[in-house]
C-alpha atoms as a PDB file:
ATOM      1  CA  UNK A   1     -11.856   3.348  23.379  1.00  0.00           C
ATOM      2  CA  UNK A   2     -10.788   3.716  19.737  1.00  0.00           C
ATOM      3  CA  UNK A   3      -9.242   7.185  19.042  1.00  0.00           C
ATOM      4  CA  UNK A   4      -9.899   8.650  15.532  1.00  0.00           C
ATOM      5  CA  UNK A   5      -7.572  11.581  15.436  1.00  0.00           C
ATOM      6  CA  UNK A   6      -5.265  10.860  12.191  1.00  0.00           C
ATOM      7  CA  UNK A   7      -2.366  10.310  14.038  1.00  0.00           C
ATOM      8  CA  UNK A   8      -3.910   7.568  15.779  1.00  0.00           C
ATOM      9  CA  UNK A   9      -5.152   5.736  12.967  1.00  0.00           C
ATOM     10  CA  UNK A  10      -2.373   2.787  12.745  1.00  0.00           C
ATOM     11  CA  UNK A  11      -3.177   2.181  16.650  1.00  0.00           C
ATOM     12  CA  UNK A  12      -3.614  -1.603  17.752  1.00  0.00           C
ATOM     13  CA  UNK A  13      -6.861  -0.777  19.120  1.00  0.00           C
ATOM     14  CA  UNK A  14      -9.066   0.184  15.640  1.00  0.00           C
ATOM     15  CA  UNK A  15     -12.658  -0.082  14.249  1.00  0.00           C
ATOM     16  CA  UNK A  16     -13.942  -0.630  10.868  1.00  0.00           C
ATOM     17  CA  UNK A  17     -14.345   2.890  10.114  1.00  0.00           C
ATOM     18  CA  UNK A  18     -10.694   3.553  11.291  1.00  0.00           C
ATOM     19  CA  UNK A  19      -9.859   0.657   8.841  1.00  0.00           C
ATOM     20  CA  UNK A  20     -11.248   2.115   6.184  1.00  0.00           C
ATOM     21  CA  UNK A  21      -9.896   6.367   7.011  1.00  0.00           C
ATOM     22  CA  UNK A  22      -6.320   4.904   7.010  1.00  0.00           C
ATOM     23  CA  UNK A  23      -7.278   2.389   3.904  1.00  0.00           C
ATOM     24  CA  UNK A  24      -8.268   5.606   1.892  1.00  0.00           C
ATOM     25  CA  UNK A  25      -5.140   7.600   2.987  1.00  0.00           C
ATOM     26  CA  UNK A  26      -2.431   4.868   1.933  1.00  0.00           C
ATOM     27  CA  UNK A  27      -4.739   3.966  -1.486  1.00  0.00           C
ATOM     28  CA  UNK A  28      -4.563   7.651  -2.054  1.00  0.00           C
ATOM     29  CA  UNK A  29      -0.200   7.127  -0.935  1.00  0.00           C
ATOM     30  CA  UNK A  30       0.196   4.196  -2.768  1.00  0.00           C
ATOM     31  CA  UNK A  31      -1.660   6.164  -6.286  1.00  0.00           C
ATOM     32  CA  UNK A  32       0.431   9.069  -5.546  1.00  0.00           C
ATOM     33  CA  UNK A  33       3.799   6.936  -5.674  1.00  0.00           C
ATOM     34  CA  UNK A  34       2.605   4.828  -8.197  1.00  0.00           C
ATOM     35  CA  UNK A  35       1.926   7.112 -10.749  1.00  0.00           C
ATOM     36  CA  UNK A  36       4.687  10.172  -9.768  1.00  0.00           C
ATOM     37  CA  UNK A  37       7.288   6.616 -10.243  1.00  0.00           C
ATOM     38  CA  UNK A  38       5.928   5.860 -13.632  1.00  0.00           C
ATOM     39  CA  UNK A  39       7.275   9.700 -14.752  1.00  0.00           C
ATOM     40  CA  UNK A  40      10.562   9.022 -13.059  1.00  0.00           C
ATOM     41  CA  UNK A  41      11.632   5.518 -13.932  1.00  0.00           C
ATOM     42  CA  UNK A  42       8.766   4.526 -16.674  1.00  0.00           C
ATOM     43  CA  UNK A  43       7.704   1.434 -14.243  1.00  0.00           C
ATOM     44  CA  UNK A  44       4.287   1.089 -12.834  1.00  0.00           C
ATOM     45  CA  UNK A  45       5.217  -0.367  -9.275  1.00  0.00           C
ATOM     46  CA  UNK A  46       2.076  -1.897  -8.118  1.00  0.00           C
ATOM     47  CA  UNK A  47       1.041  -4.103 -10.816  1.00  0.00           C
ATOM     48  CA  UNK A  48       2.461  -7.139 -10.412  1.00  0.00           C
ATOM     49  CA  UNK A  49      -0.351  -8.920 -13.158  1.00  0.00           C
ATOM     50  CA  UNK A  50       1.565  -6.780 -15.673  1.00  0.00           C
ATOM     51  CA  UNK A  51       4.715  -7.170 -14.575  1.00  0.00           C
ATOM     52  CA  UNK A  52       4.463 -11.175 -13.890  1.00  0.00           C
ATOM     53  CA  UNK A  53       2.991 -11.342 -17.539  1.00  0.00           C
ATOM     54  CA  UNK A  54       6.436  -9.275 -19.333  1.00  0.00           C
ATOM     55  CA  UNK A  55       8.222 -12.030 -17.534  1.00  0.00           C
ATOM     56  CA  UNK A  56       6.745 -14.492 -19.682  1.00  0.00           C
ATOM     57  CA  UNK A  57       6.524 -12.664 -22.436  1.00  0.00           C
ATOM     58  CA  UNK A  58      10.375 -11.672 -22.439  1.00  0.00           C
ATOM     59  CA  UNK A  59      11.043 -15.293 -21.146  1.00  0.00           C
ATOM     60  CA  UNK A  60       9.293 -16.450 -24.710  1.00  0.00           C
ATOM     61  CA  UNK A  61      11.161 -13.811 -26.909  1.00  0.00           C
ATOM     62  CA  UNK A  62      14.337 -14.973 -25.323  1.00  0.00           C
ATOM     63  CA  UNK A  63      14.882 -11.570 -23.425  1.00  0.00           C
ATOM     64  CA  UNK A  64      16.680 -12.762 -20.289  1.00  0.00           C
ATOM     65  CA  UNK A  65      18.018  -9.518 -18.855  1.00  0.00           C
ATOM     66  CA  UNK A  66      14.678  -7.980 -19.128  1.00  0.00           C
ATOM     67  CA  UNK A  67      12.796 -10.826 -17.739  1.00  0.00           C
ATOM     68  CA  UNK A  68      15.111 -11.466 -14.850  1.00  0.00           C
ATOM     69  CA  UNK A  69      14.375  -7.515 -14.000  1.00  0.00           C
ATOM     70  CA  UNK A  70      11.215  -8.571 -13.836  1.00  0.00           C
ATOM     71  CA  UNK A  71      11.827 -11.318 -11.513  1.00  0.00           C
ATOM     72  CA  UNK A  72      13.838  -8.620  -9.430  1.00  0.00           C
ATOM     73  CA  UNK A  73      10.512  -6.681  -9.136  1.00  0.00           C
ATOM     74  CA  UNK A  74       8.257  -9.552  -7.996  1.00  0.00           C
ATOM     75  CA  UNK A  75      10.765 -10.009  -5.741  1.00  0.00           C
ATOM     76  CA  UNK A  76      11.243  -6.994  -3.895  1.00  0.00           C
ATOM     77  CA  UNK A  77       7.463  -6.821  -3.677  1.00  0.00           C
ATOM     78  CA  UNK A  78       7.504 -10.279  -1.643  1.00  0.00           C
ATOM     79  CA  UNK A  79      10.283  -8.721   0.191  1.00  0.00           C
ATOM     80  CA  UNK A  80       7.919  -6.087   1.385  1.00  0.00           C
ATOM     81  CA  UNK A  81       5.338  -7.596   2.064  1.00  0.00           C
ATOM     82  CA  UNK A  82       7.580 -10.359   3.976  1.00  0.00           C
ATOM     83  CA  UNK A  83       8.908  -7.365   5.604  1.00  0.00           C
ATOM     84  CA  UNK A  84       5.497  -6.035   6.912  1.00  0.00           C
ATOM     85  CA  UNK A  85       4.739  -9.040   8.325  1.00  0.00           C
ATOM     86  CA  UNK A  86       8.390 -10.016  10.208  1.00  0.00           C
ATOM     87  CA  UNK A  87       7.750  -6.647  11.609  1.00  0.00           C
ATOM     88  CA  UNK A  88       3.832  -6.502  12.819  1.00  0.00           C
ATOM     89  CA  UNK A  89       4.159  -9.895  14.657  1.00  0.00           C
ATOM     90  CA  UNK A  90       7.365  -8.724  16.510  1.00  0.00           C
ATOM     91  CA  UNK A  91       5.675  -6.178  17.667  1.00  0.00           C
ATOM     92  CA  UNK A  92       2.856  -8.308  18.525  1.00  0.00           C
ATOM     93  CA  UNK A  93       4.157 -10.560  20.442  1.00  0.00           C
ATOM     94  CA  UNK A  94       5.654  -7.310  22.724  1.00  0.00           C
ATOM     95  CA  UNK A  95       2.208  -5.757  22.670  1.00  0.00           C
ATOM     96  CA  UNK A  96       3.176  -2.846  20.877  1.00  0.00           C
ATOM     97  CA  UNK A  97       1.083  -0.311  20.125  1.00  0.00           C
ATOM     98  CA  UNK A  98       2.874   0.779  17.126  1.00  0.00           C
ATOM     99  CA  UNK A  99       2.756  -2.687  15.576  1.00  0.00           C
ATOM    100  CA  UNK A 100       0.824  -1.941  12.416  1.00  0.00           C
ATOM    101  CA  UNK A 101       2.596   1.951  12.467  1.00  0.00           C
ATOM    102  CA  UNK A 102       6.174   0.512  12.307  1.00  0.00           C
ATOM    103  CA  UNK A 103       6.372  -0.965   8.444  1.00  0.00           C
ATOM    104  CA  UNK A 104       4.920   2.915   7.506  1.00  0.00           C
ATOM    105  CA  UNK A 105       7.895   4.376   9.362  1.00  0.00           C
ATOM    106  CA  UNK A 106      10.111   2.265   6.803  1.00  0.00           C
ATOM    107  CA  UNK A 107       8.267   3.178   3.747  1.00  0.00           C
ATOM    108  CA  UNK A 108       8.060   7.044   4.788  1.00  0.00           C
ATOM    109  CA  UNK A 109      12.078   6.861   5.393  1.00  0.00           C
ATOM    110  CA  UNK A 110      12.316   5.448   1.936  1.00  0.00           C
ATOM    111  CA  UNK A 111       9.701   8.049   0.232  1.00  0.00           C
ATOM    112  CA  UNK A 112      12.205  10.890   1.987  1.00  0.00           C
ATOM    113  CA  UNK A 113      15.697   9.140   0.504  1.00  0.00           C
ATOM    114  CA  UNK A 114      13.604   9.498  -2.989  1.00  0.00           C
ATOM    115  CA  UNK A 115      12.328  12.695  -2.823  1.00  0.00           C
ATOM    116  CA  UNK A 116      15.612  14.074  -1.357  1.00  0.00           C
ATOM    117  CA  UNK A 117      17.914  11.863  -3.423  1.00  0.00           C
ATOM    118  CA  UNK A 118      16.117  11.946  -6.961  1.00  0.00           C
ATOM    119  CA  UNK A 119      18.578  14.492  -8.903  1.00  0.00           C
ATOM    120  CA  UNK A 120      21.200  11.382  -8.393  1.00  0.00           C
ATOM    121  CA  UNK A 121      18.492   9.521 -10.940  1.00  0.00           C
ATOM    122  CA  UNK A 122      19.132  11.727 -13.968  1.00  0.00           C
ATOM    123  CA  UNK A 123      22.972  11.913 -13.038  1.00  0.00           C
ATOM    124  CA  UNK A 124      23.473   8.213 -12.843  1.00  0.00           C
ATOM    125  CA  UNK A 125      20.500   6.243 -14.712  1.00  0.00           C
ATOM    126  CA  UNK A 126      21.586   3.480 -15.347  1.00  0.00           C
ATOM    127  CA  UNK A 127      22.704   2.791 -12.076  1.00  0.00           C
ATOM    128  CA  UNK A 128      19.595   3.986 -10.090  1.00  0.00           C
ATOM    129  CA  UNK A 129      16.727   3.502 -11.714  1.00  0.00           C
ATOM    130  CA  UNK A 130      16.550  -0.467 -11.729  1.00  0.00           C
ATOM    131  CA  UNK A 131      17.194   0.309  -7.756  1.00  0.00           C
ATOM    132  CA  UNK A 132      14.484   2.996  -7.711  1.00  0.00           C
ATOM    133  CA  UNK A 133      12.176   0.256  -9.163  1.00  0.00           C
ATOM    134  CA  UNK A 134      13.249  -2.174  -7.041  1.00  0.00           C
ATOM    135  CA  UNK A 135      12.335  -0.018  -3.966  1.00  0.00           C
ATOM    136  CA  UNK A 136       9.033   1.508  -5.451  1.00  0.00           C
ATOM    137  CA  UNK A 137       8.154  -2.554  -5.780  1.00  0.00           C
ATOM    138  CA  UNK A 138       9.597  -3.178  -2.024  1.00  0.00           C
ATOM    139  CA  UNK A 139       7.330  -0.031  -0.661  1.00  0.00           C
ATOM    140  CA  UNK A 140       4.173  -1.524  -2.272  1.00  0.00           C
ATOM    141  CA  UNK A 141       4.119  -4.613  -1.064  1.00  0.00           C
ATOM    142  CA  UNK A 142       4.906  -3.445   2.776  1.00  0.00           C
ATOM    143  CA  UNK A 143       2.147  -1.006   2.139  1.00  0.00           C
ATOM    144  CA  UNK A 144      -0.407  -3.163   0.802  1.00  0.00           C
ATOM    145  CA  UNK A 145       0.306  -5.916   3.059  1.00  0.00           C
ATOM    146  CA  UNK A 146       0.203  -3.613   5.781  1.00  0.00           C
ATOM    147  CA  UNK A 147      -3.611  -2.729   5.455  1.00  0.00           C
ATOM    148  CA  UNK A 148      -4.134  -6.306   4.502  1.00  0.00           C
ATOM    149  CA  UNK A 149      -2.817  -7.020   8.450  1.00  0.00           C
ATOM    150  CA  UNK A 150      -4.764  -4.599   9.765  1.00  0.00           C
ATOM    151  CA  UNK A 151      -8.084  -4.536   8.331  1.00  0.00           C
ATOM    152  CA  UNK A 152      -8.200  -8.460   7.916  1.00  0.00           C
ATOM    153  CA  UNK A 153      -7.642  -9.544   4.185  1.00  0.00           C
ATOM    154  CA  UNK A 154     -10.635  -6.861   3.627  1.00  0.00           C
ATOM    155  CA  UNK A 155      -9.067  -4.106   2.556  1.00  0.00           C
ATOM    156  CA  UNK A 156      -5.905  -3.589  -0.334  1.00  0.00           C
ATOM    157  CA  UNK A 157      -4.708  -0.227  -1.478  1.00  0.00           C
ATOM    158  CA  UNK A 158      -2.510  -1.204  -4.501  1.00  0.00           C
ATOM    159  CA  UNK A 159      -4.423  -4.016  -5.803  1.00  0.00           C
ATOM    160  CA  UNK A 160      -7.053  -1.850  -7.854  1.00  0.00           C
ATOM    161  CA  UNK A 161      -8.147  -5.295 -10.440  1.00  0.00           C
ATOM    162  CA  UNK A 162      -9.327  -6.585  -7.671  1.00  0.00           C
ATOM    163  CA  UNK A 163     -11.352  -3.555  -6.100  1.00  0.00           C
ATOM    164  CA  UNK A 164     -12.895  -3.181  -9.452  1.00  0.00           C
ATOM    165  CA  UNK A 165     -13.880  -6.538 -10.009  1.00  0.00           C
ATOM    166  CA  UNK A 166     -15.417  -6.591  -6.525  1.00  0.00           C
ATOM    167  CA  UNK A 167     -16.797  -3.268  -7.591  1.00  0.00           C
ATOM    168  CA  UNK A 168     -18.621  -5.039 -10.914  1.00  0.00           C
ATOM    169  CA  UNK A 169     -20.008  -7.964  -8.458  1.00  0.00           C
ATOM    170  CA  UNK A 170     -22.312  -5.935  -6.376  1.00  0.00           C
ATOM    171  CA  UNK A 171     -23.242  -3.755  -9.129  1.00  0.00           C
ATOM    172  CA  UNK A 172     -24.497  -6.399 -10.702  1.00  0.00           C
ATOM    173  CA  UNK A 173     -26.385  -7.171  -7.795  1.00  0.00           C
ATOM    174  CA  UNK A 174     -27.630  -3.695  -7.246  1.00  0.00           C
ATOM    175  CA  UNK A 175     -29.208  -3.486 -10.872  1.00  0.00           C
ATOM    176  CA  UNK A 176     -30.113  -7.052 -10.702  1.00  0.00           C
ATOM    177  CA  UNK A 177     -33.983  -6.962 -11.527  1.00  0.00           C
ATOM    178  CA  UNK A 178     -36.091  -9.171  -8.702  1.00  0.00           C
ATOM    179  CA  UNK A 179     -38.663  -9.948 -11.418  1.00  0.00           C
ATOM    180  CA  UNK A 180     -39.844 -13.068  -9.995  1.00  0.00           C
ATOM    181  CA  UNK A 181     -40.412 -14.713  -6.774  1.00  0.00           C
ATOM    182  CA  UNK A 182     -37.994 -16.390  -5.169  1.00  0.00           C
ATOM    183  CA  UNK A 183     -36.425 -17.718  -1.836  1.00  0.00           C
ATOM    184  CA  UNK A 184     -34.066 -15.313  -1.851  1.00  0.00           C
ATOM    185  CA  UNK A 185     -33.560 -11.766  -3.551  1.00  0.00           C
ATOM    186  CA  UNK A 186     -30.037 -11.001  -4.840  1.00  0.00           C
ATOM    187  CA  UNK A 187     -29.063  -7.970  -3.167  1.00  0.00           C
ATOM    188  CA  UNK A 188     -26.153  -5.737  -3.231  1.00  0.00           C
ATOM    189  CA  UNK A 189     -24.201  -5.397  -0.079  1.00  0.00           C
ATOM    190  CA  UNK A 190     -23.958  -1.168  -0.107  1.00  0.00           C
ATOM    191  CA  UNK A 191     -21.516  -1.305   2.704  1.00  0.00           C
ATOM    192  CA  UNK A 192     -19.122  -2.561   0.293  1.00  0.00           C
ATOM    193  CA  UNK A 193     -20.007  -0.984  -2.703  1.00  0.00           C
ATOM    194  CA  UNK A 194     -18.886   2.222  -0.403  1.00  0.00           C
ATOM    195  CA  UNK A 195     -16.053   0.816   0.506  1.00  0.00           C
ATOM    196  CA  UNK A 196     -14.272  -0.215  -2.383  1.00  0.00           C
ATOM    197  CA  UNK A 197     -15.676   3.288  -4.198  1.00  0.00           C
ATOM    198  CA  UNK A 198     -13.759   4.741  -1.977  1.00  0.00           C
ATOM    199  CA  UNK A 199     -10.910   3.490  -1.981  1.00  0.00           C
ATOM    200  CA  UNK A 200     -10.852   3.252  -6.047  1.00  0.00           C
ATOM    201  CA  UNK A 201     -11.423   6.901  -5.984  1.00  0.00           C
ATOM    202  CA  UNK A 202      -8.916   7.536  -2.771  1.00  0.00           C
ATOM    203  CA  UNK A 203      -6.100   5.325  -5.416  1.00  0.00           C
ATOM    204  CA  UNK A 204      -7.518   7.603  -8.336  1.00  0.00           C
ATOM    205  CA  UNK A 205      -7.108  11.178  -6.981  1.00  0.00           C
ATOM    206  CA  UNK A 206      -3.285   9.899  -5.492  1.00  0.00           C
ATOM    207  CA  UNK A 207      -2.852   9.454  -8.570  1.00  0.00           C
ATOM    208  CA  UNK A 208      -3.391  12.393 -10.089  1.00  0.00           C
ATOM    209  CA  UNK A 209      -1.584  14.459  -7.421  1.00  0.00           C
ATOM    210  CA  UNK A 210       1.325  11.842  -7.623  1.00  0.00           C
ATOM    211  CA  UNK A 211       1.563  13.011 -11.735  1.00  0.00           C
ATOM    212  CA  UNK A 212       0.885  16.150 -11.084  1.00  0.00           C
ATOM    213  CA  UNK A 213       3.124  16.736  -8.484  1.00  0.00           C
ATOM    214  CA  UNK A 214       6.426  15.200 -10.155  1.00  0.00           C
ATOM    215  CA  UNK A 215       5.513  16.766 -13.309  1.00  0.00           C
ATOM    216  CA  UNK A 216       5.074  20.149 -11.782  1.00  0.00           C
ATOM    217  CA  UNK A 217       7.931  19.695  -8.852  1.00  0.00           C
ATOM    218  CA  UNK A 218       9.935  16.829  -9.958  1.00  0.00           C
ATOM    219  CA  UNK A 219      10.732  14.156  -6.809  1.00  0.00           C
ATOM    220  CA  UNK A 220      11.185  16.420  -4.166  1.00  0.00           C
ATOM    221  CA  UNK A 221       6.978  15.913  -4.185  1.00  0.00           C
ATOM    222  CA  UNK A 222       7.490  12.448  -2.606  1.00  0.00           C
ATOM    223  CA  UNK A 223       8.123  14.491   0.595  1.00  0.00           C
ATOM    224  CA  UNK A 224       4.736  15.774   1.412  1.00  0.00           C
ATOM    225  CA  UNK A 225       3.387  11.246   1.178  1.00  0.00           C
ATOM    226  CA  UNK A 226       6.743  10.834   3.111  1.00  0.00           C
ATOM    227  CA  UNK A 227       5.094  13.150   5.981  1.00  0.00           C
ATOM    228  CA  UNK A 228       1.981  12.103   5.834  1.00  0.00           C
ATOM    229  CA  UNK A 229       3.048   8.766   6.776  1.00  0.00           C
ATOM    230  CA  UNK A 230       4.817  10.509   9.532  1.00  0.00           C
ATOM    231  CA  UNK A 231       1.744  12.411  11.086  1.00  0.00           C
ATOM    232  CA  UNK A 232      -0.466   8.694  10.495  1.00  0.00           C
ATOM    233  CA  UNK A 233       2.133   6.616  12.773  1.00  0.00           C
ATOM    234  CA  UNK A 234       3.238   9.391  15.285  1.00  0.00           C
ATOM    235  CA  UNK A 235       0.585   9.007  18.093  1.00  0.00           C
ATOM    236  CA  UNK A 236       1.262   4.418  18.299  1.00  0.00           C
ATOM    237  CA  UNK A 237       4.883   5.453  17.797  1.00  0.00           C
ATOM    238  CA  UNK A 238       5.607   8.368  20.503  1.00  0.00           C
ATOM    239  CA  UNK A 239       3.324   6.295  23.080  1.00  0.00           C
ATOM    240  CA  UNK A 240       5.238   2.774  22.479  1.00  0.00           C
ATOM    241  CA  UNK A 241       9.096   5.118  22.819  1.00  0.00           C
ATOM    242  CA  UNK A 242       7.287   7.537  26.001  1.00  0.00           C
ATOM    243  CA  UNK A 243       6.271   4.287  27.577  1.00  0.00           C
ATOM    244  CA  UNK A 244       9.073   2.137  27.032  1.00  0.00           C
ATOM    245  CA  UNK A 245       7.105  -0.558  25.762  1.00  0.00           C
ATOM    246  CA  UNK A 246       8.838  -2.839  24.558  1.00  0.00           C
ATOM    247  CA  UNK A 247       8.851  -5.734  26.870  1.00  0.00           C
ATOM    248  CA  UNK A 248      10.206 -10.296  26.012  1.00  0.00           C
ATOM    249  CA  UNK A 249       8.220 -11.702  23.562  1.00  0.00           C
ATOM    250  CA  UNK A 250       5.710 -14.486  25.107  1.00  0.00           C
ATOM    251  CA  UNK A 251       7.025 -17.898  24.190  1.00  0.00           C
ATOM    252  CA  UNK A 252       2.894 -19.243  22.686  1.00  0.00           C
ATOM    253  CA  UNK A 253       1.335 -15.869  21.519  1.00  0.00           C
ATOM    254  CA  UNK A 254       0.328 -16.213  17.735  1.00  0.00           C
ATOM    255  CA  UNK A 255      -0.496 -13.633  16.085  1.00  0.00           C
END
């Protein structure tokens, strides 16, 4: 039986609807450090369209320290998402319950070092904030590959392009106008019209807390996403350390 308290939600054992409750909560994370980063280092982390197109660009105009920063970026985001998935197929392969919980642990540890650690920013900038980038990169693409894991390639919480041009697609079909017969109607498919509104909105209103919450407290508000992440992957990760679960990997297990 699938439990749907909040700290159960990056369990092994999941539905749909789970999918989609912990989608919305790290779309609404992954706003929230998206935006509160652009006030702190000036570097939108999650768009990696953007950031692979300045590498060009800078490439073109002969800029090769700012294009190999770029490079840096694209590759901690790989990194992450490599991460995520060295890290759910261990656990896998041991039958943990914490499998898809475990990457979050690494990306809440990392929100707390930046909340805690931010004044050391401003102090030594030039220093820090290419490796502030560099892990605001690295924490979106364990993130977003994290829901990709879990929910099947059918959810993403960073990659808001793509929500929106799924978005576009069925509302074209849904005000698509039947005015003839034919073998088949074109017809929207609601369920995921509500899903990706969702999670558009869920990346939106992060967002706006993220801003709001740096501008107004600076990056000590990283903390409250840092916990959060901490209350989503406590129930997987207290039953996998209570039971000692963590038992030899089986030799042919893919995952």
């Amino acid at each position: 039986m699938v439990n749907l308290k909040i700290h159960w939600w990056t369990d092994v054992h999941r539905s749909a609807q789970t999918d989609l409750w912990l989608g919305c909560a790290l779309a609404g994370i992954a706003g929230a450090t998206n935006a509160g980063g652009f006030l702190a280092v000036g570097q939108y982390t999650s768009h990696m369209t953007g950031i692979l197109s300045a590498i060009a660009d800078n490439l073109i105009l002969g800029k090769i320290q700012l294009a190999s920063a770029g490079l840096a970026f694209v590759l901690a985001f790989v990194s992450g998402s490599m991460t995520t998935a060295w890290m759910v197929n261990w656990s896998l392969r041991r039958q943990l319950r914490s499998a898809f919980a475990r990457p979050l642990v690494v990306e809440a540890g990392l929100l707390l070092i930046f909340g805690i650690f931010g004044a050391a920013i401003n102090l030594f900038a030039a220093l820090f904030v290419p490796l502030t980038v560099l892990v605001l990169c690295f924490i979106m693409g364990l993130q977003n590959a994290v829901i990709t894991k879990v929910s099947n390639a059918v959810i993403r919480t960073t990659h808001v392009t793509g929500l929106l041009t799924d978005l576009g697609i069925e509302l074209g079909k849904l005000f698509y106008y039947n005015y003839a017969p034919a073998p088949k109607k074109v017809m929207a498919n609601r369920h995921k019209l509500r899903i990706h509104g969702l999670l558009i909105a869920s990346f939106f209103v992060g967002a706006l807390i993220g801003a709001y919450g740096f501008k107004t407290f600076g990056y000590i508000s990283t903390v409250p996403l840092a916990l959060l992440l901490t209350v989503l992957v406590w129930g997987p990760i207290s039953d996998d350390v209570r039971h000692g679960r963590i038992a030899p990997a089986p030799h042919d297990a893919p995952v």
